[in-house]
C-alpha atoms as a PDB file:
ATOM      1  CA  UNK A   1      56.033 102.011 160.543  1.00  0.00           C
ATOM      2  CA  UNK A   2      56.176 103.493 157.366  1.00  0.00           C
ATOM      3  CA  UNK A   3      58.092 106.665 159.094  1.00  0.00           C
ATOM      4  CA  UNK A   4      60.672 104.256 160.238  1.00  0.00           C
ATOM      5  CA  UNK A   5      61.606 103.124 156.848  1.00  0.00           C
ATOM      6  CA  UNK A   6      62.098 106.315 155.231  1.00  0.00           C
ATOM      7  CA  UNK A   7      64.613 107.226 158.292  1.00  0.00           C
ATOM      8  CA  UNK A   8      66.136 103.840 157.903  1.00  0.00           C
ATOM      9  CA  UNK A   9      66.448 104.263 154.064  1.00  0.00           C
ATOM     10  CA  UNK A  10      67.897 108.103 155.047  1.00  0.00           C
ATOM     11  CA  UNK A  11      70.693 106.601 157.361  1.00  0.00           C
ATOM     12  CA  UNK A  12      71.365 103.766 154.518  1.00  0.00           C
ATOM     13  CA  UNK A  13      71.838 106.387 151.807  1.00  0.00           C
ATOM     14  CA  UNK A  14      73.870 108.362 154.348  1.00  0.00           C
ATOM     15  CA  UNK A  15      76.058 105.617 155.024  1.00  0.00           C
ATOM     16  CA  UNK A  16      76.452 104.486 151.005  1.00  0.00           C
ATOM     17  CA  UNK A  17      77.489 108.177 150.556  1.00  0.00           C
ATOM     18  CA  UNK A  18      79.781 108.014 153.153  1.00  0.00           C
ATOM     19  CA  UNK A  19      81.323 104.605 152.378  1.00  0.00           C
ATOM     20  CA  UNK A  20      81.557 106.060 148.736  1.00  0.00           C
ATOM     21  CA  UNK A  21      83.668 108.957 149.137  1.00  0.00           C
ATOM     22  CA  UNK A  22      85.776 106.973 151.111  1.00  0.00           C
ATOM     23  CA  UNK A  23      86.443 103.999 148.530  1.00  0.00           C
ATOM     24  CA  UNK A  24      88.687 106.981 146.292  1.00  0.00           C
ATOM     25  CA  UNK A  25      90.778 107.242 148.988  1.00  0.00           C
ATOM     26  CA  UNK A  26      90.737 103.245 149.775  1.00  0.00           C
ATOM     27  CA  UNK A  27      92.302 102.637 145.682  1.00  0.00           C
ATOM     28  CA  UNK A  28      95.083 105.145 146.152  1.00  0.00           C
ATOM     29  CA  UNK A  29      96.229 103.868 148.991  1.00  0.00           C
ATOM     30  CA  UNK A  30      99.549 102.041 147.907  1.00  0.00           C
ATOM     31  CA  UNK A  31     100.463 100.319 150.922  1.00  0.00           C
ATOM     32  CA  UNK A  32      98.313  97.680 149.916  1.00  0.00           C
ATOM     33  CA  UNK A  33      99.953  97.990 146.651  1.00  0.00           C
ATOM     34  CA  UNK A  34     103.350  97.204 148.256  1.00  0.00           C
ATOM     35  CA  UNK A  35     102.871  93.567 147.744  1.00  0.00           C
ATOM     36  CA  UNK A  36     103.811  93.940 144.136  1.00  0.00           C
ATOM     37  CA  UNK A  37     107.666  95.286 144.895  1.00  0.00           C
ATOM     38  CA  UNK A  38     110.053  93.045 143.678  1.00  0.00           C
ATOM     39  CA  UNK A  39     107.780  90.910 141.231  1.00  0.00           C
ATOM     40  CA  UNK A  40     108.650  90.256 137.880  1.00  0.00           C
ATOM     41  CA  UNK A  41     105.665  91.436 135.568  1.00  0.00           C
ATOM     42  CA  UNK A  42     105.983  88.051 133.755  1.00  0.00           C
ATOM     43  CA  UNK A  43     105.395  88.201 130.036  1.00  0.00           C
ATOM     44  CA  UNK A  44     102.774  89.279 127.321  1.00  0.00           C
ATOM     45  CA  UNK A  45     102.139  90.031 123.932  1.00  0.00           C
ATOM     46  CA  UNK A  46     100.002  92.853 122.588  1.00  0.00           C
ATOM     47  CA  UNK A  47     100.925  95.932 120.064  1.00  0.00           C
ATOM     48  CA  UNK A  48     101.720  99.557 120.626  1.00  0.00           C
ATOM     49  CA  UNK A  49      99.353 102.305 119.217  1.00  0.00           C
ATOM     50  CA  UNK A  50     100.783 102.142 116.002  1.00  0.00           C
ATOM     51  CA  UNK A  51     100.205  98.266 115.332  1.00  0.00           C
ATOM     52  CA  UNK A  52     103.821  97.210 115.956  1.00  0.00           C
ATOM     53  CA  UNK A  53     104.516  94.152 118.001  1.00  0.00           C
ATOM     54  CA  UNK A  54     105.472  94.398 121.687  1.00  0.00           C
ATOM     55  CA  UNK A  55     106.492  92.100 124.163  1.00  0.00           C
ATOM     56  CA  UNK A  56     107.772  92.376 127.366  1.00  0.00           C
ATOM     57  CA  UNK A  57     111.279  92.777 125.871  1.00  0.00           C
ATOM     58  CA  UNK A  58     110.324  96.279 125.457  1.00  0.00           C
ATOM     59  CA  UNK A  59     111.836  96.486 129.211  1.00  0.00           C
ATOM     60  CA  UNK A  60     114.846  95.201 128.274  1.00  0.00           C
ATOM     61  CA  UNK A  61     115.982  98.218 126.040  1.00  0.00           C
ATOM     62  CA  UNK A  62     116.859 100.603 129.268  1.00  0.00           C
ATOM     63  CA  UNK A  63     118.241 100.191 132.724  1.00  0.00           C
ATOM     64  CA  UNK A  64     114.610 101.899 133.968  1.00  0.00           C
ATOM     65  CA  UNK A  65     111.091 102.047 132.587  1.00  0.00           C
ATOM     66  CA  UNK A  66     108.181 104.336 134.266  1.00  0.00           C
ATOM     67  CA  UNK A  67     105.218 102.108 133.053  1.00  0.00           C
ATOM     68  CA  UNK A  68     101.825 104.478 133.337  1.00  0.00           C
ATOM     69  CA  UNK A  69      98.732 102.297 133.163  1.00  0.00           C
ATOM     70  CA  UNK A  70      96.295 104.367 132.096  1.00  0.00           C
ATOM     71  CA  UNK A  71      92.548 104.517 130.719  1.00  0.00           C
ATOM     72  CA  UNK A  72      90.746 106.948 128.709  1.00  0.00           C
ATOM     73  CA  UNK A  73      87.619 107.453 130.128  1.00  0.00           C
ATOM     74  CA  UNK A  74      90.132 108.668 133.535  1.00  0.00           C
ATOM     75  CA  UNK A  75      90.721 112.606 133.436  1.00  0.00           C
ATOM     76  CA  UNK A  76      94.013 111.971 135.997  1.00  0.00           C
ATOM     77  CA  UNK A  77      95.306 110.066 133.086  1.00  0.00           C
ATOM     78  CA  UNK A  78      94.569 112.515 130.943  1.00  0.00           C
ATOM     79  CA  UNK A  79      95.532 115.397 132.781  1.00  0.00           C
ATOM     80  CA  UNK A  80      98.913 114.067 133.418  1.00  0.00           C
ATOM     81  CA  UNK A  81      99.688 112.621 130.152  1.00  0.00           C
ATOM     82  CA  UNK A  82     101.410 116.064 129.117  1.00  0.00           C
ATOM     83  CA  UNK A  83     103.476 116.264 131.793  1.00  0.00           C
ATOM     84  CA  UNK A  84     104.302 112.305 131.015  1.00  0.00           C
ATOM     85  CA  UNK A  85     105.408 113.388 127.862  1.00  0.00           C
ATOM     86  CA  UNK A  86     107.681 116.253 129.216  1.00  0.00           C
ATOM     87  CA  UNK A  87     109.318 113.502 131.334  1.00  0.00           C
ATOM     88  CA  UNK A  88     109.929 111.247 128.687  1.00  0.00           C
ATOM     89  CA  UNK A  89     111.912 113.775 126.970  1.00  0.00           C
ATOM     90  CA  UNK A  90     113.790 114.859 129.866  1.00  0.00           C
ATOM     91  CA  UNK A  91     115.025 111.217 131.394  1.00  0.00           C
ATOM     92  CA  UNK A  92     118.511 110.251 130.428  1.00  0.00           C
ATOM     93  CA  UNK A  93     118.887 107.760 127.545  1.00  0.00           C
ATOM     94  CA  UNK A  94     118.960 104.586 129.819  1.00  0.00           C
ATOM     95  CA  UNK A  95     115.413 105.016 131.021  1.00  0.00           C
ATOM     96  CA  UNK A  96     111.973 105.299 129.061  1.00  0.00           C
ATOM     97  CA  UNK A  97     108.501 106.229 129.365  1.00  0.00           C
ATOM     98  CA  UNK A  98     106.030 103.429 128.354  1.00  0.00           C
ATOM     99  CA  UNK A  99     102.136 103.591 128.709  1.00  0.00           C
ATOM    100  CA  UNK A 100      99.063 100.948 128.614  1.00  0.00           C
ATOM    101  CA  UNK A 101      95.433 102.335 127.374  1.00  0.00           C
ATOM    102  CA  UNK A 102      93.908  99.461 129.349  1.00  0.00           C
ATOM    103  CA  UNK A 103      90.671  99.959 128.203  1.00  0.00           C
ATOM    104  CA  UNK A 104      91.587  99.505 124.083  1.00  0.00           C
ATOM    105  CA  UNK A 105      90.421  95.560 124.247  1.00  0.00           C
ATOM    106  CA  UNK A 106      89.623  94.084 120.808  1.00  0.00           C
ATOM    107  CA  UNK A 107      90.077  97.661 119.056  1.00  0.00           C
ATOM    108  CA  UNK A 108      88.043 100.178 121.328  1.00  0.00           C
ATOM    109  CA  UNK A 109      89.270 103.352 122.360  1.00  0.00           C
ATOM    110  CA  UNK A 110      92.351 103.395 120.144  1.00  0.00           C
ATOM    111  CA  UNK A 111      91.315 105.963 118.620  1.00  0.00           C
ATOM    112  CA  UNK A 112      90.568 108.179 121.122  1.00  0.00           C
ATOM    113  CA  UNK A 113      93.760 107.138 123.223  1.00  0.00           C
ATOM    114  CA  UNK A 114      95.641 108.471 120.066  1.00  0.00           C
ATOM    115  CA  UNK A 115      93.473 111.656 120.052  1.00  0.00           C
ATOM    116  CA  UNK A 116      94.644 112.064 123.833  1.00  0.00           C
ATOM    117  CA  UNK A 117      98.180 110.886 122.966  1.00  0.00           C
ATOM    118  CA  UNK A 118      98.243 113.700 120.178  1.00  0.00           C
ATOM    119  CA  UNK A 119      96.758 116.803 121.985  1.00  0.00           C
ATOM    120  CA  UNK A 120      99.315 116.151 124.858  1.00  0.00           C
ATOM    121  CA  UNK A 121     102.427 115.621 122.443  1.00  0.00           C
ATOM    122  CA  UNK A 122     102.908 112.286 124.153  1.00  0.00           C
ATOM    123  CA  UNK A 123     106.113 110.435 121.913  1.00  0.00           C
ATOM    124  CA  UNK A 124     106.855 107.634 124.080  1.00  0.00           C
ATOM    125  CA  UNK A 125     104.829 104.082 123.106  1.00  0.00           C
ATOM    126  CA  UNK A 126     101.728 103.407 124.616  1.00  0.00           C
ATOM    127  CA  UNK A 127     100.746  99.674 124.357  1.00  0.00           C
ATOM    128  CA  UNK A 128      97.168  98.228 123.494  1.00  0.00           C
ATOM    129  CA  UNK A 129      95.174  96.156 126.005  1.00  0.00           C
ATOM    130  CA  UNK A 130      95.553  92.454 124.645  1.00  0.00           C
ATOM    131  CA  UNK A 131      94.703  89.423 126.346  1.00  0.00           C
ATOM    132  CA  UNK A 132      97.879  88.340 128.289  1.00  0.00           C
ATOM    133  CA  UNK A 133      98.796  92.409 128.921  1.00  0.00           C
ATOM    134  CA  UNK A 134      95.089  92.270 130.792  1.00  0.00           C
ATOM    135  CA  UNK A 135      96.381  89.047 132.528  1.00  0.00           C
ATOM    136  CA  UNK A 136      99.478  90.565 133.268  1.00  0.00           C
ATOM    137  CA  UNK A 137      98.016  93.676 134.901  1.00  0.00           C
ATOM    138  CA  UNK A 138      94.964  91.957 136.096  1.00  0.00           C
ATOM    139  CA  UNK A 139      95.875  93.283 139.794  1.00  0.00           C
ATOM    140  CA  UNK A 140      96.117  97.280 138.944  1.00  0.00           C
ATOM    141  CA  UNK A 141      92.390  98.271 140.758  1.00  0.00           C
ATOM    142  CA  UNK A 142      92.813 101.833 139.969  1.00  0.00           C
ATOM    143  CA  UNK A 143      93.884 104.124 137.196  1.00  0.00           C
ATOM    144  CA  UNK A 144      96.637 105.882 136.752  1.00  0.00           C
ATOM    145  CA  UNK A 145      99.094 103.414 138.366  1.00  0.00           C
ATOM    146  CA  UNK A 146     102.316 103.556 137.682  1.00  0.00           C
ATOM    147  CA  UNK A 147     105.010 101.449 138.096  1.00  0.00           C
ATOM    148  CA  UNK A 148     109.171 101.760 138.248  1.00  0.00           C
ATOM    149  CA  UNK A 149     110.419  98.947 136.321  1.00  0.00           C
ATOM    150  CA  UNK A 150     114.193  97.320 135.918  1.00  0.00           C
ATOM    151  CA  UNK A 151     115.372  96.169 132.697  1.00  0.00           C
ATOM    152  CA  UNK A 152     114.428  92.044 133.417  1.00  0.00           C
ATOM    153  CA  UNK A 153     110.537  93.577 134.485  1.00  0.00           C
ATOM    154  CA  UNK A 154     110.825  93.421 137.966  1.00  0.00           C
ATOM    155  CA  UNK A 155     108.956  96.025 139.907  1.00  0.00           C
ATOM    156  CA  UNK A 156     110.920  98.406 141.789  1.00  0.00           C
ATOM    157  CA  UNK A 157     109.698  99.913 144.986  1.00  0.00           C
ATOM    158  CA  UNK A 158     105.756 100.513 145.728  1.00  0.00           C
ATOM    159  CA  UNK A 159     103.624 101.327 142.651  1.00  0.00           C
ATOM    160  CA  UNK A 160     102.407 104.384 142.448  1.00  0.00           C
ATOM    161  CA  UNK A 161      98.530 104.802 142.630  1.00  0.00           C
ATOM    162  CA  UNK A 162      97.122 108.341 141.143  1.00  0.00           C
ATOM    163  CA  UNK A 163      98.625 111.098 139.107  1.00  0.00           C
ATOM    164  CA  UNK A 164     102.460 112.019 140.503  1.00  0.00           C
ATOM    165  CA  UNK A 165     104.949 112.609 137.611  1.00  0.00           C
ATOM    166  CA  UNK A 166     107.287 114.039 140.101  1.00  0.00           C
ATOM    167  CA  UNK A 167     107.158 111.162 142.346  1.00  0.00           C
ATOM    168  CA  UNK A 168     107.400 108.919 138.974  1.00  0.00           C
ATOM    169  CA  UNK A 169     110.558 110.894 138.253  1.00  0.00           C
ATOM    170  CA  UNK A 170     111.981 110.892 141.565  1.00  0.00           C
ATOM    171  CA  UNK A 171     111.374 107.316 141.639  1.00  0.00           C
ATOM    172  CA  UNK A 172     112.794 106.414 138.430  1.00  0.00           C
ATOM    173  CA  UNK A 173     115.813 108.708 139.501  1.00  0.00           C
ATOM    174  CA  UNK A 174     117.107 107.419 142.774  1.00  0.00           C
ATOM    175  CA  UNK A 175     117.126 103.790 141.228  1.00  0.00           C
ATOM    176  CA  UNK A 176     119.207 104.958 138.420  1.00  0.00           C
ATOM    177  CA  UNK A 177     121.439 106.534 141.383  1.00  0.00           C
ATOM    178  CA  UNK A 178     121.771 102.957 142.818  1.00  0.00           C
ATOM    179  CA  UNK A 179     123.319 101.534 139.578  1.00  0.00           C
END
């Protein structure tokens, strides 16, 4: 009896491990995340890095926004924050690059999230993690996600679930092209 447990306890760990390099792949799927095209992000409050008020208006300011949600215990985040930063600069004057450090609730992480903003020369405003911006993005299940914005806050096309600053540009791009 007892050998039958350890082989059953082999096969359960076998299957965990399985199931568990699978679940990466099961968050960046974005067909799932399809369901959020065309729905207006609503509205919230919070303040960028630099303790200025921000509201949803923020949207309003350019035709397009590429909105990163991002965390900074996440090293895709991370990783593609300087090439974030590189886009910012290079999109035409009616679209922006705005960020969320989701996990900067009631004060943490800010300043690390600056450290990271820093190193990567990252100019564009990243916004704090207040109450309504967590019930705003309350449905993002993996970090980076990123999402093509118009200028009322509707969602434009799929959102985009991992690192892919070319496919955030390209993105951002053809729906300028459609104005």
């Amino acid at each position: 009896m007892g050998r039958r447990i350890k082989a059953l306890k082999k096969i359960l760990v076998i299957i965990m491990t399985v199931l568990m390099c699978m679940l990466p792949a099961a968050c960046a799927n974005d067909a799932s995340a399809g369901e959020e095209a065309g729905r207006n992000i609503g509205t919230f409050t919070s303040e960028d890095m630099d303790g200025n008020e921000v509201t949803e208006a923020i949207f309003a300011d350019k035709d397009v926004t590429v909105l990163n949600i991002w965390a900074t215990f996440c090293g895709p985040c991370i990783g593609e924050m300087p090439d974030l930063a590189a886009l910012s600069e290079e999109l035409p004057d009616n679209a922006q690059v705005i960020g969320i450090v989701i996990d900067t609730q009631q004060g943490e992480n800010v300043d690390l999230a600056g450290e990271i903003c820093n190193e990567a020369g990252v100019k564009f405003t990243n916004i704090l993690a207040s109450e309504t911006v967590l019930e705003t993005f309350g449905f993002v299940e993996a970090v980076p996600t990123t999402f093509i914005l118009d200028s009322s806050g509707n969602i434009i096309g799929n959102p985009i679930v991992g690192a892919d600053v070319e496919g955030y540009k390209e993105a951002a791009e053809e729906y300028l092209a459609g104005l």
